[in-house]
PDB file of N, CA and C in Angstrom:
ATOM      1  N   UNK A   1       0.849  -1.177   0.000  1.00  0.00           N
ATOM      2  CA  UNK A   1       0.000   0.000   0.000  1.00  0.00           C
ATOM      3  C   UNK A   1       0.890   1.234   0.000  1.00  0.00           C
ATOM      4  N   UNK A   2       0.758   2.230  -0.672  1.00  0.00           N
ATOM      5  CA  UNK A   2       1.557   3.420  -1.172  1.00  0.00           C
ATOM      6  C   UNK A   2       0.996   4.300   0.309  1.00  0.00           C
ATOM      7  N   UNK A   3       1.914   5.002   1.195  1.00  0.00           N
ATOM      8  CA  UNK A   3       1.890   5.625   2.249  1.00  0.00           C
ATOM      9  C   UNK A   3       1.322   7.287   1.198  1.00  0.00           C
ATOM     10  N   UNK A   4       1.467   7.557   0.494  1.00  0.00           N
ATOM     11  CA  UNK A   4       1.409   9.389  -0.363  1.00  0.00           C
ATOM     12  C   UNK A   4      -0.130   9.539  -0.147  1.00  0.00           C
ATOM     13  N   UNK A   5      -0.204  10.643   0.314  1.00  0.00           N
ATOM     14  CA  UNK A   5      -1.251  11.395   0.724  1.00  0.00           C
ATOM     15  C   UNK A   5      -2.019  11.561  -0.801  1.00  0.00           C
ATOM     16  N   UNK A   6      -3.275  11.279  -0.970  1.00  0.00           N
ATOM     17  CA  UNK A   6      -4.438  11.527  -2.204  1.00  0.00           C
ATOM     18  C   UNK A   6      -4.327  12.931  -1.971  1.00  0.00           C
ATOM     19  N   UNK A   7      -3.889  14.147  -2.866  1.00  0.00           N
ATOM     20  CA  UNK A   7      -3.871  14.806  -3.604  1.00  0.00           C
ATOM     21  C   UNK A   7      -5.190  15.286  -3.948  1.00  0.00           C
ATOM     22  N   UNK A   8      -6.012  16.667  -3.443  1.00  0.00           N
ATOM     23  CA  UNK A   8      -7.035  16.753  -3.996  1.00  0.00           C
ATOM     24  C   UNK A   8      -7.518  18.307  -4.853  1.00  0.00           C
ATOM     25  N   UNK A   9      -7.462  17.487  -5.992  1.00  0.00           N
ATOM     26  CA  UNK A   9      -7.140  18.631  -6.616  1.00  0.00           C
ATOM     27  C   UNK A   9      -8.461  18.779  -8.060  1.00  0.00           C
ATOM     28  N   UNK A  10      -8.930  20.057  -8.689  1.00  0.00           N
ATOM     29  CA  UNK A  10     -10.304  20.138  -9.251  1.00  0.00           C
ATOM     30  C   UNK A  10      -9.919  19.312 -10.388  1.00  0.00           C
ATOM     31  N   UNK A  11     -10.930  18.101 -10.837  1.00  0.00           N
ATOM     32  CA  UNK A  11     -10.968  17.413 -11.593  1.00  0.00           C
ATOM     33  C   UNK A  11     -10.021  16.033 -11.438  1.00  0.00           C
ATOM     34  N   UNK A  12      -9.286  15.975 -10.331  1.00  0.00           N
ATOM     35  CA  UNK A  12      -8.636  14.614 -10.214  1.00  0.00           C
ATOM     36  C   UNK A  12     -10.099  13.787  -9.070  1.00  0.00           C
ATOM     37  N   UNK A  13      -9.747  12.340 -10.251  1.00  0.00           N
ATOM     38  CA  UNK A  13     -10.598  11.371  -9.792  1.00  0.00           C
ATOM     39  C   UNK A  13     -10.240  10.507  -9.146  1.00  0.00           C
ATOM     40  N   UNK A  14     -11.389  10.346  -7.894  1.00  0.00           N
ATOM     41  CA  UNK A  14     -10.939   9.270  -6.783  1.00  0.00           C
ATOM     42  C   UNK A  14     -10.163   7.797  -6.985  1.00  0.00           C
ATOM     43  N   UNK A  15      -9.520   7.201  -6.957  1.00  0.00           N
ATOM     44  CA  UNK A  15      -9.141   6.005  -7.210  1.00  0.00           C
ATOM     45  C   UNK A  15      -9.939   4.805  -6.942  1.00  0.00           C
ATOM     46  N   UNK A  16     -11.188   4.775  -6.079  1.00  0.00           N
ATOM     47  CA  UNK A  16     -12.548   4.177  -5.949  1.00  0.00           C
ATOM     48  C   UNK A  16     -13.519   4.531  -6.689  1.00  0.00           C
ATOM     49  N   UNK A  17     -14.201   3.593  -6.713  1.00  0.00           N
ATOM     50  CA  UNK A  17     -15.861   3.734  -6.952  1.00  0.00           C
ATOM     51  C   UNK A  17     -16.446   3.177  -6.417  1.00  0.00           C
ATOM     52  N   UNK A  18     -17.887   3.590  -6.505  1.00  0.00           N
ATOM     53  CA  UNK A  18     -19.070   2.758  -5.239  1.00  0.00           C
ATOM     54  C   UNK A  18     -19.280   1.483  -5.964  1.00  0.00           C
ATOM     55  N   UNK A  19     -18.754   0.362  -5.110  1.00  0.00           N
ATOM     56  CA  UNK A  19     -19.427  -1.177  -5.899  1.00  0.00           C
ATOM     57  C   UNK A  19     -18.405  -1.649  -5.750  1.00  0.00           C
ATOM     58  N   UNK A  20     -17.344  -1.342  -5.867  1.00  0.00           N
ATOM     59  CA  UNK A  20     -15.928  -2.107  -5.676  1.00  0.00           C
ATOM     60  C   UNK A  20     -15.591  -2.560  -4.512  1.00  0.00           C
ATOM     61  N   UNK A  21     -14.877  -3.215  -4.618  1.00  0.00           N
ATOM     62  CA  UNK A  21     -14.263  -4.224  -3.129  1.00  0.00           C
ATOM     63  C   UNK A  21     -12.975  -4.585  -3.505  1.00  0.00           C
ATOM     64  N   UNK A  22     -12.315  -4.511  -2.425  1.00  0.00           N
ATOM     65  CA  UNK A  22     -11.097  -4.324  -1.817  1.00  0.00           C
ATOM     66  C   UNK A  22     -10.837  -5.377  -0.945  1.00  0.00           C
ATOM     67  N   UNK A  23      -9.468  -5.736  -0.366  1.00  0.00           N
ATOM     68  CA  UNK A  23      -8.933  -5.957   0.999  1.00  0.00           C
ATOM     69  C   UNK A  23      -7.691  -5.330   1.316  1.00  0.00           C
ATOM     70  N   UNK A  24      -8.404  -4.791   2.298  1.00  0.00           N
ATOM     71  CA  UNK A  24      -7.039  -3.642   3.048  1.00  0.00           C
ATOM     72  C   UNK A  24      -7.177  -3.864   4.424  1.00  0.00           C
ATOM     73  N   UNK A  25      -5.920  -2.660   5.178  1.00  0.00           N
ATOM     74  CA  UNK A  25      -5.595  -3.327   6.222  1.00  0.00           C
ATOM     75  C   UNK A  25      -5.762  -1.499   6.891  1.00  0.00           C
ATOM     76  N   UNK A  26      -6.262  -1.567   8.170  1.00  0.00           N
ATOM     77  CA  UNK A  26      -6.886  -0.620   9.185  1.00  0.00           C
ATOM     78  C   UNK A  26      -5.394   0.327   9.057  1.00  0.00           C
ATOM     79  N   UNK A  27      -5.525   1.691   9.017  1.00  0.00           N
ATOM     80  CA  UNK A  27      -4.154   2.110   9.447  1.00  0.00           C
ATOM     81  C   UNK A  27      -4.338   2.631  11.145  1.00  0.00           C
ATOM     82  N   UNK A  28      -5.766   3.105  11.158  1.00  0.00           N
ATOM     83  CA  UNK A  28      -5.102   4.424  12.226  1.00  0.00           C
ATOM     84  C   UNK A  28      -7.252   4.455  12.419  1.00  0.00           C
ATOM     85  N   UNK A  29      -7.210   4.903  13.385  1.00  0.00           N
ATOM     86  CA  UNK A  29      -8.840   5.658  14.199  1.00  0.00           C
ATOM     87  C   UNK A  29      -8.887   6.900  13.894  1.00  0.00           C
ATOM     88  N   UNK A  30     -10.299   7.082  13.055  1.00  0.00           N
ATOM     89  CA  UNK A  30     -10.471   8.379  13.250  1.00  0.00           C
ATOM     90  C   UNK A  30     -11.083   9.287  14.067  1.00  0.00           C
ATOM     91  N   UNK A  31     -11.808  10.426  14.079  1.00  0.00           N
ATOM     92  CA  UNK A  31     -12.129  11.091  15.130  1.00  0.00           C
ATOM     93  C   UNK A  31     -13.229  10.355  15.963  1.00  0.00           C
ATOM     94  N   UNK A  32     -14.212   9.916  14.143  1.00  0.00           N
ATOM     95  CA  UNK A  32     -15.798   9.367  14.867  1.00  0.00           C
ATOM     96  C   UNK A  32     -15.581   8.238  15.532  1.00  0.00           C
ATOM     97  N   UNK A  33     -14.515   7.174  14.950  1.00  0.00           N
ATOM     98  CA  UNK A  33     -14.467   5.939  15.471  1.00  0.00           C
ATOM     99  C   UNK A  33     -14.509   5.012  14.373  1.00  0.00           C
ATOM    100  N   UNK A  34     -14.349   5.322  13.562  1.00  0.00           N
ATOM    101  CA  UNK A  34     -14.075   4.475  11.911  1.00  0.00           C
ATOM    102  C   UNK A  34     -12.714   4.457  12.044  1.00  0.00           C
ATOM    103  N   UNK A  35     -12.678   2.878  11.211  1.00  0.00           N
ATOM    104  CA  UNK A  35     -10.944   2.398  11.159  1.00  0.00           C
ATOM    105  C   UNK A  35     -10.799   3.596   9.695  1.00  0.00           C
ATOM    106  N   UNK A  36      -9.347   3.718   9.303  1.00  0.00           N
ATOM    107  CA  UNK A  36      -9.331   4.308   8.455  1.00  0.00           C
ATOM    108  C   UNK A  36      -8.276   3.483   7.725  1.00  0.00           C
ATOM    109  N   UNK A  37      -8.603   3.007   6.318  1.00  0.00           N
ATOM    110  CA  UNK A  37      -7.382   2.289   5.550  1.00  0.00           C
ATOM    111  C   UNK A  37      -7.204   3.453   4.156  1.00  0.00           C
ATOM    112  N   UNK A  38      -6.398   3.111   3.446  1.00  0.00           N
ATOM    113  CA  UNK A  38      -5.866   3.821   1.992  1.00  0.00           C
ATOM    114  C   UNK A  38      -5.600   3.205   0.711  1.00  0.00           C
ATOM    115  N   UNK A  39      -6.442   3.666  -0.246  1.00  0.00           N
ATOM    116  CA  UNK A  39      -5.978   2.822  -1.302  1.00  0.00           C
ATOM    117  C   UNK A  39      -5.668   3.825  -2.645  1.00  0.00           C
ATOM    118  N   UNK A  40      -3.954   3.865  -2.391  1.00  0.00           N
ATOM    119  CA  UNK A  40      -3.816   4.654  -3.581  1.00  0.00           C
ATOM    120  C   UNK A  40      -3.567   6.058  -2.393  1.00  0.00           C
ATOM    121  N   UNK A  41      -3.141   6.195  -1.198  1.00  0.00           N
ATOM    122  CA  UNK A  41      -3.316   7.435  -0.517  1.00  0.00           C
ATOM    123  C   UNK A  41      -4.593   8.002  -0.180  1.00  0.00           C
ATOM    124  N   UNK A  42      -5.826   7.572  -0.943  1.00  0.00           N
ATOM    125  CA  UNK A  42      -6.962   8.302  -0.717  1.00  0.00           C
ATOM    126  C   UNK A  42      -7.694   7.535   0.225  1.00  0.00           C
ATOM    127  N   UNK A  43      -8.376   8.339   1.924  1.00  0.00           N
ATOM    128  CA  UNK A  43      -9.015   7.924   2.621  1.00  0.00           C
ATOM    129  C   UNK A  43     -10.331   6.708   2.486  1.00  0.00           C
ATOM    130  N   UNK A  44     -10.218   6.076   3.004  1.00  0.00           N
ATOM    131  CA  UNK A  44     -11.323   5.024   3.110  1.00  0.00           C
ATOM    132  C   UNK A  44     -11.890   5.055   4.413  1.00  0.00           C
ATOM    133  N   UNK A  45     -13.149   5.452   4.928  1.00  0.00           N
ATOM    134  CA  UNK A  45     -13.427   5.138   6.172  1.00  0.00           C
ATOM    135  C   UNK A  45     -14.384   4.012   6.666  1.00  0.00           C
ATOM    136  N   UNK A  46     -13.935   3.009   7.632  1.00  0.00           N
ATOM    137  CA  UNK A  46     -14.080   1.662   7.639  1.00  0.00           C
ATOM    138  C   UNK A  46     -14.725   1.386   8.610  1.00  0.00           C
ATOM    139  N   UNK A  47     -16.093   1.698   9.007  1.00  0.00           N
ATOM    140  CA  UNK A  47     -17.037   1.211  10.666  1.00  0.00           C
ATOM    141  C   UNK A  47     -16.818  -0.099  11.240  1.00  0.00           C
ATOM    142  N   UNK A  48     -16.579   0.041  12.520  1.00  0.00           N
ATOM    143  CA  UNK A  48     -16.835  -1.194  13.037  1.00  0.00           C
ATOM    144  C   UNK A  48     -14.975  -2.343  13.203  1.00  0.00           C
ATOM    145  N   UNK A  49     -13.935  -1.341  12.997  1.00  0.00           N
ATOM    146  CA  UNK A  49     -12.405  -2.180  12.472  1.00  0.00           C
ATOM    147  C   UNK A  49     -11.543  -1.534  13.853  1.00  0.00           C
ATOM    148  N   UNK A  50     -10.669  -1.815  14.040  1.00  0.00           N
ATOM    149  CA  UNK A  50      -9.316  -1.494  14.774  1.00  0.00           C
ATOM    150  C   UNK A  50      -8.294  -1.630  14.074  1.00  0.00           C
ATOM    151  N   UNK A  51      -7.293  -0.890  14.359  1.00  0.00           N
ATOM    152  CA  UNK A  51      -6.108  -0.643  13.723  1.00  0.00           C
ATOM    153  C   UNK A  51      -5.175  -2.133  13.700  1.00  0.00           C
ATOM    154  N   UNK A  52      -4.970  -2.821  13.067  1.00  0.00           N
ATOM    155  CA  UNK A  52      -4.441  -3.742  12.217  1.00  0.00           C
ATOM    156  C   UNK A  52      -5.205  -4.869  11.991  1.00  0.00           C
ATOM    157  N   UNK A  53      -6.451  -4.551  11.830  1.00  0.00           N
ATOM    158  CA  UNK A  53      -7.422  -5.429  11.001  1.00  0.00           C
ATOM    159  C   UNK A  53      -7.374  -5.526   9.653  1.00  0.00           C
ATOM    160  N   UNK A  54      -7.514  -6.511   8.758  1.00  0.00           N
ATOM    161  CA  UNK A  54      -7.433  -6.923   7.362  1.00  0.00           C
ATOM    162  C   UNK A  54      -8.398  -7.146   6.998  1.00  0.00           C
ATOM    163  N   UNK A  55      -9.388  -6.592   6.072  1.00  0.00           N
ATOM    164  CA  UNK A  55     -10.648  -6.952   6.289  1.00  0.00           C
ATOM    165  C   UNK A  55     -10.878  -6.335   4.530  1.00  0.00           C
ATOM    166  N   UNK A  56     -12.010  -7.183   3.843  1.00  0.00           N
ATOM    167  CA  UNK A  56     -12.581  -6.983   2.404  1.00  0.00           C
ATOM    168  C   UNK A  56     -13.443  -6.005   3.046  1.00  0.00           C
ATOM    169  N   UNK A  57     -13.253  -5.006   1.615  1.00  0.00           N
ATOM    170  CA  UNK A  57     -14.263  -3.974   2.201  1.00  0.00           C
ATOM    171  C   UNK A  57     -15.329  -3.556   0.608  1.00  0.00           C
ATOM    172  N   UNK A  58     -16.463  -3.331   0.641  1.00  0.00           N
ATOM    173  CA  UNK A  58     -17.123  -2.673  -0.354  1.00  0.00           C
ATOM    174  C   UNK A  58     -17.222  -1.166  -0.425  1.00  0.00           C
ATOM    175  N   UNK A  59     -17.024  -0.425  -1.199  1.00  0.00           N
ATOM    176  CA  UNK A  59     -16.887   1.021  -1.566  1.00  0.00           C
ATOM    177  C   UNK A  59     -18.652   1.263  -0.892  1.00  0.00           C
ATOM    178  N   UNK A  60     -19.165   2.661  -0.343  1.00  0.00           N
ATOM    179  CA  UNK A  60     -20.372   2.555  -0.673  1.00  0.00           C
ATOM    180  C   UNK A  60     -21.144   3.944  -1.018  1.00  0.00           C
ATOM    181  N   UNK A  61     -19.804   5.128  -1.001  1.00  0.00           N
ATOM    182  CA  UNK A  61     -20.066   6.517  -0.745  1.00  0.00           C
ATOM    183  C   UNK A  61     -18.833   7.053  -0.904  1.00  0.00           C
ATOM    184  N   UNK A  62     -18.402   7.980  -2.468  1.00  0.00           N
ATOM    185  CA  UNK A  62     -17.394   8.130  -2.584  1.00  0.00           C
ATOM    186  C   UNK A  62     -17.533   9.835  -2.346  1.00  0.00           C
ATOM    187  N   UNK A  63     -16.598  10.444  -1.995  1.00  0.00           N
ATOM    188  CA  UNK A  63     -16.421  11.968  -1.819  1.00  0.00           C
ATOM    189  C   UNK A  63     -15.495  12.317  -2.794  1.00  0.00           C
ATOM    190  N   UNK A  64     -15.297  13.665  -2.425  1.00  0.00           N
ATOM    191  CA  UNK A  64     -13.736  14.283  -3.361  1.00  0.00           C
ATOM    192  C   UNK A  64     -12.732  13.540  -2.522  1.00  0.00           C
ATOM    193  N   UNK A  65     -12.484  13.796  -1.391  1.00  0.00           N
ATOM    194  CA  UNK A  65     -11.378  13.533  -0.530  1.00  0.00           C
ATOM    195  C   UNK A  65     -11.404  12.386   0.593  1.00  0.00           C
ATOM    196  N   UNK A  66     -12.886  11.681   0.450  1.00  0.00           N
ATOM    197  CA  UNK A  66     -12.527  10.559   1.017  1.00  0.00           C
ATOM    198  C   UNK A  66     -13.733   9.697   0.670  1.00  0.00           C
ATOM    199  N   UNK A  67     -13.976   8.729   0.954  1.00  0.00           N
ATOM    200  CA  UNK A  67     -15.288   7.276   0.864  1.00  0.00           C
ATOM    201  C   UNK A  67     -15.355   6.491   1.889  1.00  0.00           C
ATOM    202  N   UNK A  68     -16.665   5.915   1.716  1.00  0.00           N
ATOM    203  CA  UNK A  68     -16.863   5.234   3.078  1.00  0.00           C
ATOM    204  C   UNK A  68     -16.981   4.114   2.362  1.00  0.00           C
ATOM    205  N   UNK A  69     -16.738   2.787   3.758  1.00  0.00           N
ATOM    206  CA  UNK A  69     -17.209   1.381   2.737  1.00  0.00           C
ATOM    207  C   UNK A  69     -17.493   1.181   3.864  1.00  0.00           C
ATOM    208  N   UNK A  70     -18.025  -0.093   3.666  1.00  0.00           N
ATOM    209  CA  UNK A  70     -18.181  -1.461   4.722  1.00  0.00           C
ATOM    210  C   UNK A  70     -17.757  -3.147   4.518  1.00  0.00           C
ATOM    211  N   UNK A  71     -17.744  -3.529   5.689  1.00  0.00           N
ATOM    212  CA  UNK A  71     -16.586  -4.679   5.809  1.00  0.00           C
ATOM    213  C   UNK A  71     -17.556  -5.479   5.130  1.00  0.00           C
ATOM    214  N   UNK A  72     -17.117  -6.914   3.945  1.00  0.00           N
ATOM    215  CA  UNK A  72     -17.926  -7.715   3.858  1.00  0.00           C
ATOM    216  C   UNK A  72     -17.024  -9.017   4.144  1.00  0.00           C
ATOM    217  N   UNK A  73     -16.085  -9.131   4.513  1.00  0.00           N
ATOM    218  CA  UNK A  73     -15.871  -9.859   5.356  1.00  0.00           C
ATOM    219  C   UNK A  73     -14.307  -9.948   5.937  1.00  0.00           C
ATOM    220  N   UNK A  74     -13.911 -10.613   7.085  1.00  0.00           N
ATOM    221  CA  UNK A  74     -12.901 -10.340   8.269  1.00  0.00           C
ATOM    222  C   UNK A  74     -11.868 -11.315   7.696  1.00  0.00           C
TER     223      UNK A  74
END
């Protein structure tokens, strides 16, 4: 997984889309309490994970600067 911060800049496109699935790995907690992983540098926020969980995740809500998914399985 590439540590470089997603870059957000007018007209650059997210490296997700809603529907896709992944497996990544928790980096870090965020404020609300979502694990947070990265794919490509750009935020993923992950309900329900702790920081070094590995977990398939589905895209389900993409932003400019970040997306949410959920785990479909551990």
């Amino acid at each position: 997984m590439e540590n470089r911060r997603f870059e957000s800049r007018p007209g650059k496109i997210a490296p997700v889309k809603r529907g896709e699935r992944y497996h990544v790995k928790i980096e870090s907690i965020g404020r609300g309490g979502d694990g947070i992983a990265r794919i490509k540098g750009f935020v993923i926020f992950v309900p329900n994970t702790q920081v070094g969980d590995e977990v398939d995740i589905e895209i389900k809500n993409v932003k400019e600067r970040f997306a949410f998914a959920d785990v479909v399985a551990k």
